[in-house]
C-alpha atoms as a PDB file:
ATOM      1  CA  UNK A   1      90.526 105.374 104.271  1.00  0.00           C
ATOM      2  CA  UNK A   2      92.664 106.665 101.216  1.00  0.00           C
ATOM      3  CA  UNK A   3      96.364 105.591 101.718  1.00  0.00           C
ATOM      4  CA  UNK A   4      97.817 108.641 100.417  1.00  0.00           C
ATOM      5  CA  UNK A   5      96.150 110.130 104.066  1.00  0.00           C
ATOM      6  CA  UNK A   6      97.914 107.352 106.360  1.00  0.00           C
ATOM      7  CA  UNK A   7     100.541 108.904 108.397  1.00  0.00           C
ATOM      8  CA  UNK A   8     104.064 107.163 106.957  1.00  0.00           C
ATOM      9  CA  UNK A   9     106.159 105.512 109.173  1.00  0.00           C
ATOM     10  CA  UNK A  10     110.034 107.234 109.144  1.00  0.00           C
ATOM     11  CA  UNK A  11     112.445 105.877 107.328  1.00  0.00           C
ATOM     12  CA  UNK A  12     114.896 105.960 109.843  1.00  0.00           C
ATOM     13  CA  UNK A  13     115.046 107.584 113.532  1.00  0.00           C
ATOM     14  CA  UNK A  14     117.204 108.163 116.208  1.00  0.00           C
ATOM     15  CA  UNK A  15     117.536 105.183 118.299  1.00  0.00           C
ATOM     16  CA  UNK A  16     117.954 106.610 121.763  1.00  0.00           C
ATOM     17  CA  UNK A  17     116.920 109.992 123.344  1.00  0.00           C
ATOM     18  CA  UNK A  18     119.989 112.341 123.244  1.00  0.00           C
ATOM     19  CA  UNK A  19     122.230 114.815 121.260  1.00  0.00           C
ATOM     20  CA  UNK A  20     123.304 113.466 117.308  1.00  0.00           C
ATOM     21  CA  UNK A  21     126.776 113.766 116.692  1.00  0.00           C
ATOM     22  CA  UNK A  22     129.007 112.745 113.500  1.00  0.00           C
ATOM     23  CA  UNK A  23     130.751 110.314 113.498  1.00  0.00           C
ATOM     24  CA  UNK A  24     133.541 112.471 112.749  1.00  0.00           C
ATOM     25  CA  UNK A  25     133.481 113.867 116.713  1.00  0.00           C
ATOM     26  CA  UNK A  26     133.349 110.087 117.992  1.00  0.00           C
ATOM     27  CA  UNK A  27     136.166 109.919 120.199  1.00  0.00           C
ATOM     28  CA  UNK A  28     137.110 106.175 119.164  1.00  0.00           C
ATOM     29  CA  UNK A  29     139.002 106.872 115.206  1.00  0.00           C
ATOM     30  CA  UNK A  30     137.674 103.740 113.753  1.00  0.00           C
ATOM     31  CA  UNK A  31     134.321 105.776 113.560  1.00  0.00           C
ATOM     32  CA  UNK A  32     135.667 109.392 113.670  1.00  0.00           C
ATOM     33  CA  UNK A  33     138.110 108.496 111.089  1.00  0.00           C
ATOM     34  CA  UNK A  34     135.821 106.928 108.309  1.00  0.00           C
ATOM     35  CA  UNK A  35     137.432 102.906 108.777  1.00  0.00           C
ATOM     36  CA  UNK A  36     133.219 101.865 109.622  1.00  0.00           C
ATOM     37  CA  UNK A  37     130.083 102.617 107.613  1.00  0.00           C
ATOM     38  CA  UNK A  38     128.945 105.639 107.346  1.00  0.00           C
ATOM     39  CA  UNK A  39     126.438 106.567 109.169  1.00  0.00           C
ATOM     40  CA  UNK A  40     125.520 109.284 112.761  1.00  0.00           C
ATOM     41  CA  UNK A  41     126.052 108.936 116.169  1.00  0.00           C
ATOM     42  CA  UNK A  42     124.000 109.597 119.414  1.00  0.00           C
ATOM     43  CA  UNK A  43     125.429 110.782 122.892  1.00  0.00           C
ATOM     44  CA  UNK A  44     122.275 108.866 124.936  1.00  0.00           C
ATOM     45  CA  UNK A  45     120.501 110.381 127.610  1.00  0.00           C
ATOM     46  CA  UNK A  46     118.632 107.852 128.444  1.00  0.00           C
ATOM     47  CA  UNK A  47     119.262 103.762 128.607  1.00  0.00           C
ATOM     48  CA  UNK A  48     116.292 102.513 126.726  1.00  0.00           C
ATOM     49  CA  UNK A  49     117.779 102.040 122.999  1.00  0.00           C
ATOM     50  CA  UNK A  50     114.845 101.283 120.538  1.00  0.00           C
ATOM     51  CA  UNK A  51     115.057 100.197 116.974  1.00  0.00           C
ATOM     52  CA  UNK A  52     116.136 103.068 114.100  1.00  0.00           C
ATOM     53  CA  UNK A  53     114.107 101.349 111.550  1.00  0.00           C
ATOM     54  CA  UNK A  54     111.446  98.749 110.732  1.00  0.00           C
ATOM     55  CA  UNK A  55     112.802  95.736 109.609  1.00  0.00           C
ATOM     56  CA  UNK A  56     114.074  92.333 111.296  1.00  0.00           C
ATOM     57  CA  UNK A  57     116.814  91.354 113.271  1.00  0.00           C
ATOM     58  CA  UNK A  58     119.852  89.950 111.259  1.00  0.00           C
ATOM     59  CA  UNK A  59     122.110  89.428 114.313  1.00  0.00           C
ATOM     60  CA  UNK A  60     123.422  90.241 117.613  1.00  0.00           C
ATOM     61  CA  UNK A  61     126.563  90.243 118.685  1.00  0.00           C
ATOM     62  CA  UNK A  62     126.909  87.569 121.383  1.00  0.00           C
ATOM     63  CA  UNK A  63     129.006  90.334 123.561  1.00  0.00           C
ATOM     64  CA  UNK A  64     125.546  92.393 122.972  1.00  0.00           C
ATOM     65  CA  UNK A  65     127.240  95.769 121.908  1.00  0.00           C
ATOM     66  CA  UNK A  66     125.747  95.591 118.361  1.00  0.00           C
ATOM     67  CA  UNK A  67     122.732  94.728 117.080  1.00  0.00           C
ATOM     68  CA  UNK A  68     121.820  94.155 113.050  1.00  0.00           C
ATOM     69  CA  UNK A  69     118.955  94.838 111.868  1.00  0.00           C
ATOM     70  CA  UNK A  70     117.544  94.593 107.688  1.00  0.00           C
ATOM     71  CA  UNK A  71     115.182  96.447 106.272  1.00  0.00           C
ATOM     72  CA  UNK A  72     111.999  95.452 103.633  1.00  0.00           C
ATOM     73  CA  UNK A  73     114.220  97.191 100.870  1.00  0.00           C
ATOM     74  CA  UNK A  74     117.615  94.908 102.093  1.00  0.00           C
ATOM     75  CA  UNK A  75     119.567  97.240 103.386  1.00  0.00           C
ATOM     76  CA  UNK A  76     121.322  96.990 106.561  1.00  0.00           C
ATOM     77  CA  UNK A  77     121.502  99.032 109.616  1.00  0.00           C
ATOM     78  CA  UNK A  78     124.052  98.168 112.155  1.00  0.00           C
ATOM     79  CA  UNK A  79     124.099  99.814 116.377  1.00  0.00           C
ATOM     80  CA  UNK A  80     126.957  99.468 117.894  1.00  0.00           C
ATOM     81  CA  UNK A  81     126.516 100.874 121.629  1.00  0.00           C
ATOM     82  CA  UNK A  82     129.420 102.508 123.336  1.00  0.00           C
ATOM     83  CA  UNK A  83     133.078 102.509 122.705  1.00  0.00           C
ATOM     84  CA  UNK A  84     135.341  99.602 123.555  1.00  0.00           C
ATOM     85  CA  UNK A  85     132.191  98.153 125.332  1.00  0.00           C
ATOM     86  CA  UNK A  86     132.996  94.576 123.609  1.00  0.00           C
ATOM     87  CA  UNK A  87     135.595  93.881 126.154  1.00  0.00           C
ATOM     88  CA  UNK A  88     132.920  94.188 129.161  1.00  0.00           C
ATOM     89  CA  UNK A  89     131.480  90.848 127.215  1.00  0.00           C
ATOM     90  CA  UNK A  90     128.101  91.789 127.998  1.00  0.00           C
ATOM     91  CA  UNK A  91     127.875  93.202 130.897  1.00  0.00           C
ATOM     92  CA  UNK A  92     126.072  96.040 131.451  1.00  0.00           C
ATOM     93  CA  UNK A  93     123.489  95.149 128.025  1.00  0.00           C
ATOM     94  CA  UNK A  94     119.848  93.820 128.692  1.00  0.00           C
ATOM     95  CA  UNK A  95     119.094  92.847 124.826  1.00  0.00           C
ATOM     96  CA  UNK A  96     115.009  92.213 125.184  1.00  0.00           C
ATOM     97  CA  UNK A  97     115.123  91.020 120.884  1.00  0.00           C
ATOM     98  CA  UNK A  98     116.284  87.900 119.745  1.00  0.00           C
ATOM     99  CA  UNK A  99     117.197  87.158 115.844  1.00  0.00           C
ATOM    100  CA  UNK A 100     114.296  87.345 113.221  1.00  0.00           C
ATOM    101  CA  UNK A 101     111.887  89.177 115.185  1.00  0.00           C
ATOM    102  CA  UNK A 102     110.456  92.029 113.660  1.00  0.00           C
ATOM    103  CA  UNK A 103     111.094  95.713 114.999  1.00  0.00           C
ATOM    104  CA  UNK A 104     109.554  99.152 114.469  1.00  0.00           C
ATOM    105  CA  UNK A 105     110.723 102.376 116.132  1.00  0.00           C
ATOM    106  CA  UNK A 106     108.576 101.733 119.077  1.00  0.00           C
ATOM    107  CA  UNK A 107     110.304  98.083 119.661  1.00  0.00           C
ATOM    108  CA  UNK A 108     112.520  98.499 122.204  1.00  0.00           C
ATOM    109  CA  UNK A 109     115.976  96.085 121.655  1.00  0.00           C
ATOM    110  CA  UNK A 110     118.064  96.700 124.075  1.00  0.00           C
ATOM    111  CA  UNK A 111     118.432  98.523 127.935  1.00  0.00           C
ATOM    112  CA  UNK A 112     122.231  99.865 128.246  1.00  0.00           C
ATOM    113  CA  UNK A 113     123.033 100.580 131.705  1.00  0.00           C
ATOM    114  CA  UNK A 114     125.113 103.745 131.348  1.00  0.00           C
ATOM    115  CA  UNK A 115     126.560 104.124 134.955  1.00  0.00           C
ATOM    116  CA  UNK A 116     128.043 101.158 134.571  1.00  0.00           C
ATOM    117  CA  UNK A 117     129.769 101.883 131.463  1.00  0.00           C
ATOM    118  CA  UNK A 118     130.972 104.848 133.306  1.00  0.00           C
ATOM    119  CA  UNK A 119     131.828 103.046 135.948  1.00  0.00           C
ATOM    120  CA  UNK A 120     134.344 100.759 133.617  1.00  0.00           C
ATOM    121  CA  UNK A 121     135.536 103.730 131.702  1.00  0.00           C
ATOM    122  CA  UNK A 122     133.531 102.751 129.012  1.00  0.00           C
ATOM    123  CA  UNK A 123     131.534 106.102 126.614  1.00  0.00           C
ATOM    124  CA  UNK A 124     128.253 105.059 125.966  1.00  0.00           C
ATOM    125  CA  UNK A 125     127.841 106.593 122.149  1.00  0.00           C
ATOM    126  CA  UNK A 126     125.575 105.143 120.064  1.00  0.00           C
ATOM    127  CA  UNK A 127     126.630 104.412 116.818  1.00  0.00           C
ATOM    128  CA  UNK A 128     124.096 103.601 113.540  1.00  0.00           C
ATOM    129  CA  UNK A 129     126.204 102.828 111.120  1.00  0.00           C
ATOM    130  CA  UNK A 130     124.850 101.521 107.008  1.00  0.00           C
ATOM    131  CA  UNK A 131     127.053  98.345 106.428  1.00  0.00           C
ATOM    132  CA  UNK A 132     125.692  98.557 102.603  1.00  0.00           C
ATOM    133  CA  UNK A 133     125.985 102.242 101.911  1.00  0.00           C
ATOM    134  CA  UNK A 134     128.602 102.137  99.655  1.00  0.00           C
ATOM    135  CA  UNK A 135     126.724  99.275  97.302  1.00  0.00           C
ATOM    136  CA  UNK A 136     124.027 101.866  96.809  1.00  0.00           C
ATOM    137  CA  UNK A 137     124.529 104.280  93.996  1.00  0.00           C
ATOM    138  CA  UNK A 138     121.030 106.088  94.562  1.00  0.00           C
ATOM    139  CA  UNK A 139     119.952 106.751  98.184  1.00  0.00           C
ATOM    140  CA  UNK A 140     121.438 105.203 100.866  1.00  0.00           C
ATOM    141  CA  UNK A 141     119.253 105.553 103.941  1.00  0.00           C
END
């Protein structure tokens, strides 16, 4: 088969079914106020939270609210999942990757149990945030 009629993988999609938001609307102003990455947000509607990108896992945090992830080109995509979730210390975060595996869109990282965020008073946003945006003078994502 020609290459040029291969279907191309995205460069970058939404990690978890829901509705994108800015990060300007995120109610926690370290996002909304421009102190992270840049970057988009995701209010989920569902718990299964699959990779944005195709690339490898850099880290994960060992309170399992973010996950990093680098792409073939070097750049670095960062999730962070919910809002003040790092004080639950894991709880309520099923991460199914480890470090240095490799992930596509269809790899699913990480199952966030929502009702129990709820439950602790904890928003369940997803952020995707570009850790290396601002190194880039050409495109970014």
């Amino acid at each position: 088969m020609i290459s040029f009629f291969k279907k191309k993988e995205p460069a970058l999609v939404s990690p978890v079914e829901g509705q994108l938001i800015p990060l300007s609307e995120v109610s926690d102003p370290v996002f909304s106020e421009g102190m992270m990455e840049p970057g988009f947000a995701v209010e989920p509607m569902a718990d299964e939270l699959y990779s944005p990108v195709t690339g490898i896992i850099t880290s994960i945090f060992p309170t399992k609210h973010a996950i990093g992830i680098k792409r073939a080109d070097g750049k670095e995509v960062l999730i962070h999942i919910g809002i003040d979730t790092v004080e639950l210390k894991g709880e309520g975060f099923e991460i199914l990757v480890h470090e240095a595996d490799k992930v596509t869109p269809k790899t699913k990282l990480a199952i966030v149990d929502r009702a129990f965020l709820k439950l602790q008073g904890k928003e369940s946003t997803i952020m995707v945030l570009f850790p290396d945006c601002l190194l880039y003078t050409s495109r970014c994502v």
